[in-house]
N, C-alpha and C. Protein backbone atom coordinates (compact mmCIF):
# COMPACT_ATOMS: atom_id res chain seq x y z
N UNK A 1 -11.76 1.39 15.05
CA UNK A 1 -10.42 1.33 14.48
C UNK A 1 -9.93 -0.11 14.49
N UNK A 2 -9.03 -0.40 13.96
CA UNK A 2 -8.36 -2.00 13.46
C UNK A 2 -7.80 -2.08 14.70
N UNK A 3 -7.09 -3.18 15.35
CA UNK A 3 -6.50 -3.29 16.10
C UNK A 3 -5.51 -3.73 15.95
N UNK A 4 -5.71 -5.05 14.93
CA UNK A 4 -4.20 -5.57 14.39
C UNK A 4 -4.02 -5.03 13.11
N UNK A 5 -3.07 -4.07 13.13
CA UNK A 5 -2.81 -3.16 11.46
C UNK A 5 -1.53 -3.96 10.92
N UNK A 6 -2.08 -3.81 9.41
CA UNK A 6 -0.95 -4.46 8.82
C UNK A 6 -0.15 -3.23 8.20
N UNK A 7 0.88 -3.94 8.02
CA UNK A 7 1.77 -2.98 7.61
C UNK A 7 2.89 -3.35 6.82
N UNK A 8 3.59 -2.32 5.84
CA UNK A 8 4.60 -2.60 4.81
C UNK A 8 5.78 -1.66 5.15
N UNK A 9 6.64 -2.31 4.57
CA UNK A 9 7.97 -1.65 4.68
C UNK A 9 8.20 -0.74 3.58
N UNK A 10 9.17 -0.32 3.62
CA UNK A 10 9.65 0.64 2.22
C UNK A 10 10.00 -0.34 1.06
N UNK A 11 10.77 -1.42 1.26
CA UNK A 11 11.08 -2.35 0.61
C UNK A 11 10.64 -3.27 0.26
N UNK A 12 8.87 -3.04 0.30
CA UNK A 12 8.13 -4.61 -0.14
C UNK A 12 7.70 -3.89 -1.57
N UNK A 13 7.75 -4.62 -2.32
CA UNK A 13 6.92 -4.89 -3.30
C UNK A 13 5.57 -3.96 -3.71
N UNK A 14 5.12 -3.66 -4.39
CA UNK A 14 4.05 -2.92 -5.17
C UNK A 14 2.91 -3.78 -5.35
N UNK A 15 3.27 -5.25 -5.74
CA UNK A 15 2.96 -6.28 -5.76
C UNK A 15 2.09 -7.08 -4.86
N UNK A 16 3.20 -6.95 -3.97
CA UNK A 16 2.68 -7.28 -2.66
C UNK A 16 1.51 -6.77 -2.15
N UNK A 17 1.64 -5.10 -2.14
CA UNK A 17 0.66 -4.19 -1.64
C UNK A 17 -0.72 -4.61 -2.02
N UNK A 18 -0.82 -4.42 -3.81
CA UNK A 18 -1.58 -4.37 -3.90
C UNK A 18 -2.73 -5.96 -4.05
N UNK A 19 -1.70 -7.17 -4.01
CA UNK A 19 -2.52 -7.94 -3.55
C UNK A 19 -2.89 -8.09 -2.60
N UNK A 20 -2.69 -7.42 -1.42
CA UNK A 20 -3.55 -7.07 0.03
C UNK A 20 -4.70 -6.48 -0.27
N UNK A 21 -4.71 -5.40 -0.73
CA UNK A 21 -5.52 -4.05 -0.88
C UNK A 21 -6.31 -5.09 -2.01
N UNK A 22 -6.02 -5.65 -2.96
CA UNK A 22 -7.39 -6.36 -3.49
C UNK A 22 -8.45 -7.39 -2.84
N UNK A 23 -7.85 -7.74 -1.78
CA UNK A 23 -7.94 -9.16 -1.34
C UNK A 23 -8.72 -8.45 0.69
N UNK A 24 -8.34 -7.80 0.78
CA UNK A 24 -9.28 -7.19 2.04
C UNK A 24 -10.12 -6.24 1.88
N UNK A 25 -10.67 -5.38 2.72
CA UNK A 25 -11.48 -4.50 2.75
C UNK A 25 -10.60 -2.88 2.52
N UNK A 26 -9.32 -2.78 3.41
CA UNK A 26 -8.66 -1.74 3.67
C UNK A 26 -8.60 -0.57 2.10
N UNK A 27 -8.45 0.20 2.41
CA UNK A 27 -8.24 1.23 1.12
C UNK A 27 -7.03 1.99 1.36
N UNK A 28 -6.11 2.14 2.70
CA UNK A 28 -5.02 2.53 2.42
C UNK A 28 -4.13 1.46 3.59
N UNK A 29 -3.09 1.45 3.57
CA UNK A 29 -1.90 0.37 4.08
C UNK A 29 -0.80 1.49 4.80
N UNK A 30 -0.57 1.91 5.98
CA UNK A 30 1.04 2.15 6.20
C UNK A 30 2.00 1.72 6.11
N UNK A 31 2.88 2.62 5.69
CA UNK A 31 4.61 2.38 5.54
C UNK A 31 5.35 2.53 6.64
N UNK A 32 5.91 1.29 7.73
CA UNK A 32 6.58 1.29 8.23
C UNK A 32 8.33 1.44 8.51
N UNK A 33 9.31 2.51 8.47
CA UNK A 33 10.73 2.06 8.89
C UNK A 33 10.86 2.00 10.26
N UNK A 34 11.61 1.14 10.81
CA UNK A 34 12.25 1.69 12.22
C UNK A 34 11.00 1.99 13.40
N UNK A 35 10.27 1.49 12.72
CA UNK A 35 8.82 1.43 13.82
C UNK A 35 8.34 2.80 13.89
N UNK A 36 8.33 3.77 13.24
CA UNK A 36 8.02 5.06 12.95
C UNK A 36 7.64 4.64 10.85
N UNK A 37 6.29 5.69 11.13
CA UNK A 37 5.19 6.11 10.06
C UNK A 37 6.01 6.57 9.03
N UNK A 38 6.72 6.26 7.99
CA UNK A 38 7.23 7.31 6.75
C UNK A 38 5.90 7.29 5.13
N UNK A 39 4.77 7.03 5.55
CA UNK A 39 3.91 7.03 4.73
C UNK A 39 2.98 6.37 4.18
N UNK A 40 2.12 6.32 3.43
CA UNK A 40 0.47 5.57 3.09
C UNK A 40 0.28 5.34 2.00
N UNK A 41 0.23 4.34 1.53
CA UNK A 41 -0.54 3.91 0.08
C UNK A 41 -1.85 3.76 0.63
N UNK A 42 -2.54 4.19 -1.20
CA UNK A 42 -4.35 4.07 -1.11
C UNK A 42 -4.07 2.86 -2.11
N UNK A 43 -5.27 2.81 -2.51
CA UNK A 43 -5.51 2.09 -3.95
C UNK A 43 -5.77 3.56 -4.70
N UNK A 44 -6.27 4.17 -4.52
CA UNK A 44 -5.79 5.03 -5.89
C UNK A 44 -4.29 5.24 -5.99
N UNK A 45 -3.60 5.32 -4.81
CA UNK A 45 -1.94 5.42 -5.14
C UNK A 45 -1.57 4.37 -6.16
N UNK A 46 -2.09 3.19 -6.05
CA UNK A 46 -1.92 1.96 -6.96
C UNK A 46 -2.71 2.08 -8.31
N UNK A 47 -3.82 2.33 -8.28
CA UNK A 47 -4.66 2.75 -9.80
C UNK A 47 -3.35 3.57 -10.30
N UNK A 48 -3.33 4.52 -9.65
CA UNK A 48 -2.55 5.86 -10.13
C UNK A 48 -1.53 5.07 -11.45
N UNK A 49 -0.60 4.71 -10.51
CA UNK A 49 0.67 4.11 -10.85
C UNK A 49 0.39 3.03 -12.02
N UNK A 50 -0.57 2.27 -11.71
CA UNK A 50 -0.79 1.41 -13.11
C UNK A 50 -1.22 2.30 -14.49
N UNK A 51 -2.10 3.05 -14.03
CA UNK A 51 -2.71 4.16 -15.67
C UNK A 51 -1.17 4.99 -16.02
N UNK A 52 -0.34 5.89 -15.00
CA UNK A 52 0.60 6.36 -15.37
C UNK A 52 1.79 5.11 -16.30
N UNK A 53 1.83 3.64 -15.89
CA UNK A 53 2.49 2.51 -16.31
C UNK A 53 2.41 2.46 -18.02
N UNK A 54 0.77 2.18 -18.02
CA UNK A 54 0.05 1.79 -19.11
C UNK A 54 -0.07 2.86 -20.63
N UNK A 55 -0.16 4.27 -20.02
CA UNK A 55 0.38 5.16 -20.99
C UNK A 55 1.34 5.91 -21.14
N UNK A 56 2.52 5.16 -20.15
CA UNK A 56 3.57 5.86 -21.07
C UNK A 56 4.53 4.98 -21.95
């Protein structure tokens, strides 16, 4: 397991994310508030969101 995990807020960027997720090994990132877990991006969460972008 990682030891030093990175992590995003609710309020960063999409942007942000996914130039992590291109740029390391990781395939999903936690969402940190308040030092408690509110959820996980993959890169397919990010594929997702770009193909849903692109055709509509």
């Amino acid at each position: 397991m990682t030891e030093d995990v990175q992590t995003f807020a609710p309020t960063d960027s999409v942007e942000d994310i996914c130039e992590f997720l291109l740029h390391k090994p990781f395939r999903r990132v936690p969402i940190i508030r308040d030092e408690k877990l509110v959820g996980i991006i993959s890169r397919r969460d990010i594929i997702s969101l770009i193909h849903e972008e692109k055709c509509d």
